[in-house]
PDB file of N, CA and C in Angstrom:
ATOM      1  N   UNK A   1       6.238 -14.825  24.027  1.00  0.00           N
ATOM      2  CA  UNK A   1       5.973 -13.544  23.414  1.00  0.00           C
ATOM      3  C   UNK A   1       5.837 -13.690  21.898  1.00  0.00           C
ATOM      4  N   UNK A   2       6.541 -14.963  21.409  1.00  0.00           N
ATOM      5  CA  UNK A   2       6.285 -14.388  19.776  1.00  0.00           C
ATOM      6  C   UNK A   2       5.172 -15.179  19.605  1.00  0.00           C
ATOM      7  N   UNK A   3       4.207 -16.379  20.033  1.00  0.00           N
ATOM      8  CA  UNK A   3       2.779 -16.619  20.155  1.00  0.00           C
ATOM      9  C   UNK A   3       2.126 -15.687  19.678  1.00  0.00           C
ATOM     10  N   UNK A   4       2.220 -14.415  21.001  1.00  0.00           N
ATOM     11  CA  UNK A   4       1.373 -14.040  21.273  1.00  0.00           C
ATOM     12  C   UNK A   4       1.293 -12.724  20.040  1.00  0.00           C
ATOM     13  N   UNK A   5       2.632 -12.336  19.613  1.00  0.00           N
ATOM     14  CA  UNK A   5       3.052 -11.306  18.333  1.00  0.00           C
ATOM     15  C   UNK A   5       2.646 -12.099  17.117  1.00  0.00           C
ATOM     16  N   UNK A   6       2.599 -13.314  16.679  1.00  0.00           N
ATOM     17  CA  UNK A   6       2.087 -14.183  15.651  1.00  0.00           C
ATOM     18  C   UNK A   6       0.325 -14.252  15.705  1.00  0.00           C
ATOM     19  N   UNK A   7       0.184 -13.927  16.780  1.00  0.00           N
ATOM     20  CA  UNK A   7      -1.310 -14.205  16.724  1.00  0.00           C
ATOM     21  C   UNK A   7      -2.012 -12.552  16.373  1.00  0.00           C
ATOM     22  N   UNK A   8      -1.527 -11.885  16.745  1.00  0.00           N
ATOM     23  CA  UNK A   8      -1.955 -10.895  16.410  1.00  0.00           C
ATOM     24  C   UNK A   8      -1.519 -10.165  15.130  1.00  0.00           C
ATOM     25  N   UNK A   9      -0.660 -10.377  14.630  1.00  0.00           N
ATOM     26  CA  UNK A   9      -0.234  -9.686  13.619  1.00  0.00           C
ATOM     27  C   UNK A   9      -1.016 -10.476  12.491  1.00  0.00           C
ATOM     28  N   UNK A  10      -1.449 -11.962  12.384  1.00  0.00           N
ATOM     29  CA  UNK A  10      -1.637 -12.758  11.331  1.00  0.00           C
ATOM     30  C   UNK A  10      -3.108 -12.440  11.337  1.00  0.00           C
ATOM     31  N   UNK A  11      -3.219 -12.035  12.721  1.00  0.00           N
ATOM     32  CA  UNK A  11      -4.894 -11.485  12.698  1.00  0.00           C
ATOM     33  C   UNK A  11      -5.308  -9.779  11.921  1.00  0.00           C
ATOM     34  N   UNK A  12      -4.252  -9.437  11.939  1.00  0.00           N
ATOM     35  CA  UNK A  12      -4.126  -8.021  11.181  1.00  0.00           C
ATOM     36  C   UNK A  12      -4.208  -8.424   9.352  1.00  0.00           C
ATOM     37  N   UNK A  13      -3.092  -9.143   9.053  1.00  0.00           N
ATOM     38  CA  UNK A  13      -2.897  -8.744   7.537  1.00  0.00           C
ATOM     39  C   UNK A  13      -4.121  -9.637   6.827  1.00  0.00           C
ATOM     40  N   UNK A  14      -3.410  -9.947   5.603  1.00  0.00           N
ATOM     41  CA  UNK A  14      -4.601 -10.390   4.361  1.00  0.00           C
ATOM     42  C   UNK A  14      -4.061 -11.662   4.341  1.00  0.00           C
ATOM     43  N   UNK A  15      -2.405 -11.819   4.115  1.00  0.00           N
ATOM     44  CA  UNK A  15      -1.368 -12.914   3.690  1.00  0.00           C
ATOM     45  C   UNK A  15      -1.167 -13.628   5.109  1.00  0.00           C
ATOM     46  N   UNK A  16      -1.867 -13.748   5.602  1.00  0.00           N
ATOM     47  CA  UNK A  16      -1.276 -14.486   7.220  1.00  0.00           C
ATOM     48  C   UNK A  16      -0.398 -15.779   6.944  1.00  0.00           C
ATOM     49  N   UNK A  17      -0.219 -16.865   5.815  1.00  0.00           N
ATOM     50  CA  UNK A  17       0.492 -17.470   5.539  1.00  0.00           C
ATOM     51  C   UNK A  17       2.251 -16.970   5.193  1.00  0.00           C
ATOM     52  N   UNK A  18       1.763 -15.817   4.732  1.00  0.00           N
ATOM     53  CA  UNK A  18       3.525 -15.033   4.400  1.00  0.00           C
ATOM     54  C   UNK A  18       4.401 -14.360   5.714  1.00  0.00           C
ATOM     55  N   UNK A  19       3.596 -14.500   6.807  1.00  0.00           N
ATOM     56  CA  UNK A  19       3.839 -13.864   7.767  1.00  0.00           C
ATOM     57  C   UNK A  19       5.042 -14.769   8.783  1.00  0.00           C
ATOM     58  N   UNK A  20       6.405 -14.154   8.644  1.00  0.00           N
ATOM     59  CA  UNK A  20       7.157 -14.953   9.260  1.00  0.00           C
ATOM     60  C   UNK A  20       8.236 -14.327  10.922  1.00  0.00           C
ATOM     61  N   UNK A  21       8.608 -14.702  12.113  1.00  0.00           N
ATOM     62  CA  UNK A  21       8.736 -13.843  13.034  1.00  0.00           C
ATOM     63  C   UNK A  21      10.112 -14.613  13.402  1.00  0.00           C
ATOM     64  N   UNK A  22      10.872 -14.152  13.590  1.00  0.00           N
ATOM     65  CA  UNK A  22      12.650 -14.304  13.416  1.00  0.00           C
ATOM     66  C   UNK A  22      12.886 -13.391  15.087  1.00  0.00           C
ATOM     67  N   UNK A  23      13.195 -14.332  16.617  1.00  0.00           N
ATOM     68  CA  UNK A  23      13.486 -13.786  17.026  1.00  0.00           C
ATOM     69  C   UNK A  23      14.907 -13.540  17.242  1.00  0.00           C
ATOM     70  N   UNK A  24      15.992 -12.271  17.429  1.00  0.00           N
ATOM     71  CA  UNK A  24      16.801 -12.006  17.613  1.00  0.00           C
ATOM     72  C   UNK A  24      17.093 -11.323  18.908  1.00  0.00           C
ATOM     73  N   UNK A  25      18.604 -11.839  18.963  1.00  0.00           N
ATOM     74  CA  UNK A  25      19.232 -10.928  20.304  1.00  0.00           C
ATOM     75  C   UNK A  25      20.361 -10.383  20.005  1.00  0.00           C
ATOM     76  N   UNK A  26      19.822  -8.992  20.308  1.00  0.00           N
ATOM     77  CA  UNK A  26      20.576  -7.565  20.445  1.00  0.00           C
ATOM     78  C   UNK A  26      21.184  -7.106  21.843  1.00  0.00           C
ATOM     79  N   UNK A  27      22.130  -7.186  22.360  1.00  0.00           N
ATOM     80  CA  UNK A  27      22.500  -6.301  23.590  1.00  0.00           C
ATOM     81  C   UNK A  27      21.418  -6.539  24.655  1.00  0.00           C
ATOM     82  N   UNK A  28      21.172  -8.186  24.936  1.00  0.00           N
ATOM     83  CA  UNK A  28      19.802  -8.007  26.081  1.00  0.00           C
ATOM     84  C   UNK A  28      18.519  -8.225  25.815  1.00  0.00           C
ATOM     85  N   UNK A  29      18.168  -7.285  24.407  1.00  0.00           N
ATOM     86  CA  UNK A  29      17.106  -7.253  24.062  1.00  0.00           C
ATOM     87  C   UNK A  29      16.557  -8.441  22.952  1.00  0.00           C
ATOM     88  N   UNK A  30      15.562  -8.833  23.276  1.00  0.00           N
ATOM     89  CA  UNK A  30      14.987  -9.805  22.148  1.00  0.00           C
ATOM     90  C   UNK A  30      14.236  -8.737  21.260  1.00  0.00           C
ATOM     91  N   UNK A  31      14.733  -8.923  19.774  1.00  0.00           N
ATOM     92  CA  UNK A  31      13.932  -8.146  18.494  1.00  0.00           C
ATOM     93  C   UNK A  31      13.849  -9.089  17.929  1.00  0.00           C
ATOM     94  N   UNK A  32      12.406  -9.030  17.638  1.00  0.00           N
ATOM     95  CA  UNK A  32      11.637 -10.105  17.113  1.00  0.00           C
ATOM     96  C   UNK A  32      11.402  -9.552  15.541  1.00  0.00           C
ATOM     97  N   UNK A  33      12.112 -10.085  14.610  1.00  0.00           N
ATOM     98  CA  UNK A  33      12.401  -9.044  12.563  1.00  0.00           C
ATOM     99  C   UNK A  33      10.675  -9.925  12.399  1.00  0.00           C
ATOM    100  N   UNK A  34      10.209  -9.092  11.654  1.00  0.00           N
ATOM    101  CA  UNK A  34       8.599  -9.563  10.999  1.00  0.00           C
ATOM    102  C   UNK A  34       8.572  -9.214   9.924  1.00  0.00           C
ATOM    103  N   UNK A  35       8.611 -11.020   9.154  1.00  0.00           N
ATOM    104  CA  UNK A  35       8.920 -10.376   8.055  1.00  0.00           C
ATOM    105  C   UNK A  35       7.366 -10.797   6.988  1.00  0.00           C
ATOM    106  N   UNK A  36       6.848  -9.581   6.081  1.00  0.00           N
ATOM    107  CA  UNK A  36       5.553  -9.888   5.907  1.00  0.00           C
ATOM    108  C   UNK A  36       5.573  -9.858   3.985  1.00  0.00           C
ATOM    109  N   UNK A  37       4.380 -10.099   3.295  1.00  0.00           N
ATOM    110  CA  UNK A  37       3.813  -9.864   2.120  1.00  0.00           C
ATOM    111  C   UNK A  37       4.192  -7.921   1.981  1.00  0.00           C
ATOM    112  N   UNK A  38       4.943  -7.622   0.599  1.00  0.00           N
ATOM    113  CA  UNK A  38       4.624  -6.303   0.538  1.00  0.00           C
ATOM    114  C   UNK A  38       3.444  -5.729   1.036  1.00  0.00           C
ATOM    115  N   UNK A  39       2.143  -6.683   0.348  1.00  0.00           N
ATOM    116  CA  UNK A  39       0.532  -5.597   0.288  1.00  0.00           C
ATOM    117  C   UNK A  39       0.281  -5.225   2.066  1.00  0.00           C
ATOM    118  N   UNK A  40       0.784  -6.092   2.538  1.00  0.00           N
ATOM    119  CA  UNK A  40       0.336  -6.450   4.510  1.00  0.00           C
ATOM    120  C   UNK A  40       1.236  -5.189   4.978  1.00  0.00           C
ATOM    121  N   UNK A  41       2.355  -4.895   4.572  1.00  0.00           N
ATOM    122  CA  UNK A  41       3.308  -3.853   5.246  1.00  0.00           C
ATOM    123  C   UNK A  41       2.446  -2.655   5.963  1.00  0.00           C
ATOM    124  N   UNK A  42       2.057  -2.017   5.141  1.00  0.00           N
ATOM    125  CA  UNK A  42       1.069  -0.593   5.223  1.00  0.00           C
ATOM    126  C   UNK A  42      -0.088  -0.842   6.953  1.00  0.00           C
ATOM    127  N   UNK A  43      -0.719  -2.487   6.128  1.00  0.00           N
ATOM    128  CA  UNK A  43      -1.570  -2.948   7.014  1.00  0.00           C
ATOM    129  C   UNK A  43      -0.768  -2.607   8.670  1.00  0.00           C
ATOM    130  N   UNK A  44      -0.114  -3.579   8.704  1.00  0.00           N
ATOM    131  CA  UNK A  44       0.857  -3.500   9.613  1.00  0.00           C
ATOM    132  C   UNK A  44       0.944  -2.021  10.649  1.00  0.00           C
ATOM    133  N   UNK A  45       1.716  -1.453   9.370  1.00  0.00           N
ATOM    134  CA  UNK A  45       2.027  -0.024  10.117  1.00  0.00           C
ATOM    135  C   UNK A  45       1.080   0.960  10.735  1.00  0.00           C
ATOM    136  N   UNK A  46       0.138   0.925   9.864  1.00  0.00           N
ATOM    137  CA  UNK A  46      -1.014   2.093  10.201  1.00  0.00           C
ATOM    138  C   UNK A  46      -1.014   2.834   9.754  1.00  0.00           C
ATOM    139  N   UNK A  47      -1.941   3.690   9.915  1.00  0.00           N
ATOM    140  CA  UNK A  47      -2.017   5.702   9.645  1.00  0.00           C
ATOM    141  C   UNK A  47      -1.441   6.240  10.772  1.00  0.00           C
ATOM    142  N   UNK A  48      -0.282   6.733   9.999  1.00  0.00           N
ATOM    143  CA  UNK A  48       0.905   7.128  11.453  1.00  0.00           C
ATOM    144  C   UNK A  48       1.382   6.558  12.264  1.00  0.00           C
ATOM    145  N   UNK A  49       1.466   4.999  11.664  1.00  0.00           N
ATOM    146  CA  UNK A  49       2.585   4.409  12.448  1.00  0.00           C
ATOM    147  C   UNK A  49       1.410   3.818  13.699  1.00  0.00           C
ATOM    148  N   UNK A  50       0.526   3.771  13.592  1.00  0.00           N
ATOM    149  CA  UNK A  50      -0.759   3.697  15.100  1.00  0.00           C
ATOM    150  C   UNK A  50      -1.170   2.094  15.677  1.00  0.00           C
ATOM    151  N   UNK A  51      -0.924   1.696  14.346  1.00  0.00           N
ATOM    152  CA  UNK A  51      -0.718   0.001  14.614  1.00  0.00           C
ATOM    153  C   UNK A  51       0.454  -0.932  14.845  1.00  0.00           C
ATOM    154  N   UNK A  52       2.069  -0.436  14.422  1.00  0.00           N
ATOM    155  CA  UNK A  52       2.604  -1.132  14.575  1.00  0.00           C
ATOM    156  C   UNK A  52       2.768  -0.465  16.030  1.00  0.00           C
ATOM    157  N   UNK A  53       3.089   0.655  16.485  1.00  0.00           N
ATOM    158  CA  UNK A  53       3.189   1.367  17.634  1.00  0.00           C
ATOM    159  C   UNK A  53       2.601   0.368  19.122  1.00  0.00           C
ATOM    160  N   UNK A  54       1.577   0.464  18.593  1.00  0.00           N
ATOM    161  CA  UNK A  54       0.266  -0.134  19.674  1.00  0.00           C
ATOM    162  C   UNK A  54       0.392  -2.098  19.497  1.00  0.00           C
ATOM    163  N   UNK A  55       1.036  -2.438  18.886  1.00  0.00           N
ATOM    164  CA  UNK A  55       1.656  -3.764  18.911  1.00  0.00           C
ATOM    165  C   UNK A  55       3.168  -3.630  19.557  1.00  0.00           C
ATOM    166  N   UNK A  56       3.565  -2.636  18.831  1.00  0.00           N
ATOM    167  CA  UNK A  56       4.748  -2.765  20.140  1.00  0.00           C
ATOM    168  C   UNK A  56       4.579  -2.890  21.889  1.00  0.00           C
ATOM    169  N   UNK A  57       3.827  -1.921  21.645  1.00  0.00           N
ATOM    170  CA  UNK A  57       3.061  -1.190  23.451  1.00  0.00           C
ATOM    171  C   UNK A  57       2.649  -2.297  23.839  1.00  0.00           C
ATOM    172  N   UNK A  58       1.952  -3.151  23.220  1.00  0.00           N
ATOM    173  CA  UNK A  58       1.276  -4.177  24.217  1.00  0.00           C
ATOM    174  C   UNK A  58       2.287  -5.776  24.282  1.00  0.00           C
ATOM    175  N   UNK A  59       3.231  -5.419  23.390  1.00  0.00           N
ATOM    176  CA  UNK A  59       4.467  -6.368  23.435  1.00  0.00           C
ATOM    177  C   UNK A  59       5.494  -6.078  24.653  1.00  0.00           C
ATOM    178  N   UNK A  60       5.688  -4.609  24.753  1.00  0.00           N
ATOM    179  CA  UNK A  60       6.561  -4.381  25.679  1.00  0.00           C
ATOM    180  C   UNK A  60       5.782  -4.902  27.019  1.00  0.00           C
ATOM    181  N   UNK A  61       4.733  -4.097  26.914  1.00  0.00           N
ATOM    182  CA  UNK A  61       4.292  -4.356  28.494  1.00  0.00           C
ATOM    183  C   UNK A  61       4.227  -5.607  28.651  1.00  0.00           C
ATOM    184  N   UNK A  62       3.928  -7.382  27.900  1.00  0.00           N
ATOM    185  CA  UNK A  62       3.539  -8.605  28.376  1.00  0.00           C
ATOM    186  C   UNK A  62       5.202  -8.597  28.459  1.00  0.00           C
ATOM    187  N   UNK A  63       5.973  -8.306  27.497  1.00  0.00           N
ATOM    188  CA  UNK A  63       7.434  -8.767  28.267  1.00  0.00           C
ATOM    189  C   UNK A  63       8.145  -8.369  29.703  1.00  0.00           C
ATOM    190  N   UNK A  64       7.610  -7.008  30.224  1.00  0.00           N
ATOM    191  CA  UNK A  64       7.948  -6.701  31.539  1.00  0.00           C
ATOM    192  C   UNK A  64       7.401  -7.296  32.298  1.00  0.00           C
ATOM    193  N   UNK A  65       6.560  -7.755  32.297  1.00  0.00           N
ATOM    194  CA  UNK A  65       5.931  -8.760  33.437  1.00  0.00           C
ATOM    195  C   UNK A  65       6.211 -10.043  33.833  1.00  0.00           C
ATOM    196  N   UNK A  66       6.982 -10.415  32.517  1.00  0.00           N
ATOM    197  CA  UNK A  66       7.701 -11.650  32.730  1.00  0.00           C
ATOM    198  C   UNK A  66       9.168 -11.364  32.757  1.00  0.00           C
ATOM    199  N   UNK A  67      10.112 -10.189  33.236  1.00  0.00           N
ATOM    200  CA  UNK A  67      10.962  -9.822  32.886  1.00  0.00           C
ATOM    201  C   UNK A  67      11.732  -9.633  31.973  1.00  0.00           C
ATOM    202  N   UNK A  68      11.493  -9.635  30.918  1.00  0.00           N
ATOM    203  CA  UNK A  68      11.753  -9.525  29.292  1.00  0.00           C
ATOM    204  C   UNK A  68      12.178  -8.323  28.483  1.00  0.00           C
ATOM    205  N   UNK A  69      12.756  -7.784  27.806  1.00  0.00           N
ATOM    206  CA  UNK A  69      12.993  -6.808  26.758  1.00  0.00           C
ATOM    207  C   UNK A  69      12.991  -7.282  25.247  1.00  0.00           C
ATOM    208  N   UNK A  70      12.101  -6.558  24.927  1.00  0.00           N
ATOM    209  CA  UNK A  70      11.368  -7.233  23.463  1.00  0.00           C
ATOM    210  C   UNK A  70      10.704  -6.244  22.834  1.00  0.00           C
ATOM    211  N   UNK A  71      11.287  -5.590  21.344  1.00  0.00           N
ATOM    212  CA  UNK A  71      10.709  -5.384  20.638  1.00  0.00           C
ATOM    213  C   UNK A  71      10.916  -5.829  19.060  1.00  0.00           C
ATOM    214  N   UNK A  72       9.803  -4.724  18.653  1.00  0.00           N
ATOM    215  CA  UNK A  72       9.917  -5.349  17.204  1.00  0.00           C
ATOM    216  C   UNK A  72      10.275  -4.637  15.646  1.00  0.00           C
ATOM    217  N   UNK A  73      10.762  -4.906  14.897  1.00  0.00           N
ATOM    218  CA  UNK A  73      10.876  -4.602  13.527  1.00  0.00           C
ATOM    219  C   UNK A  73      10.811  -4.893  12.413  1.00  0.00           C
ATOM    220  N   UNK A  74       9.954  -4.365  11.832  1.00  0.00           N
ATOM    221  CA  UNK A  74       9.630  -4.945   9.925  1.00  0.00           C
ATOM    222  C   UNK A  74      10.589  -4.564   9.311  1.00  0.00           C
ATOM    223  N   UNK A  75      10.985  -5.990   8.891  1.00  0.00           N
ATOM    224  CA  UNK A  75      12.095  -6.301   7.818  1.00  0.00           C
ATOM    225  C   UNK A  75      11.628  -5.852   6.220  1.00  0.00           C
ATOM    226  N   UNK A  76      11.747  -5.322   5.506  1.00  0.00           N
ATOM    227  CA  UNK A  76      11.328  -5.367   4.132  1.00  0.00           C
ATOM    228  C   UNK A  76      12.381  -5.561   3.749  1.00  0.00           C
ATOM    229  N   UNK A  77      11.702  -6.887   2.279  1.00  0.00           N
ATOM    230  CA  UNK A  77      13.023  -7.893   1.495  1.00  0.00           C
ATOM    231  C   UNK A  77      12.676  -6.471   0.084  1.00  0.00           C
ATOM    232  N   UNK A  78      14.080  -6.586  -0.258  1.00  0.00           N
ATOM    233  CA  UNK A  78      13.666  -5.750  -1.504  1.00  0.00           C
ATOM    234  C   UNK A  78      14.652  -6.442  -2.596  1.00  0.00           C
ATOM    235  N   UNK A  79      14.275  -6.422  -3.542  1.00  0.00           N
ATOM    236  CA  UNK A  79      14.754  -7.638  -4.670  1.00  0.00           C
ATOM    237  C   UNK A  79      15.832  -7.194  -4.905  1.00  0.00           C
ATOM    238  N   UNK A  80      16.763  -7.730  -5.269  1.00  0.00           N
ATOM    239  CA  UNK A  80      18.148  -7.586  -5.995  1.00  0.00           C
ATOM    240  C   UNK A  80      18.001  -6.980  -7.271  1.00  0.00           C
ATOM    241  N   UNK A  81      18.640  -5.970  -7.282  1.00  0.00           N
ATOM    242  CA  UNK A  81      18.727  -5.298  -9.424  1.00  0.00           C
ATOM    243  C   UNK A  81      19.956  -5.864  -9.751  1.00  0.00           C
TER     244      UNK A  81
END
């Protein structure tokens, strides 16, 4: 699953080199943190949320088929003051 979340997301932004995928386990669930370039974030998300949404959707569904629970969340690093 994170292949297949690396391939698509790096196919989305500008920075595909900054693009890094950290999977974690939560209670069962694999959350996969994505962590990207500020400028790519927006990219990422969409207008209303319509792209990261629809990367989730098609994440969940390849993980049920292989019995899996998997989603995802953008990490934003924000600098130390």
């Amino acid at each position: 699953m994170q292949a297949f979340l690396d391939y698509v997301v790096k196919g989305l932004v500008d920075r595909p080199d900054a693009v890094s995928i950290t999977p974690v386990e939560r209670k069962g669930v694999t959350v996969y943190e994505l962590r990207l370039h500020p400028t790519d974030v927006g990219k990422i998300i969409g207008r209303h949320g319509a792209t990261i949404q629809a990367v989730r959707s098609l994440l969940q569904v390849g993980s049920a088929k292989k019995g899996l629970r998997c989603n995802v969340e953008i990490v934003e690093e924000r600098p130390e003051d």
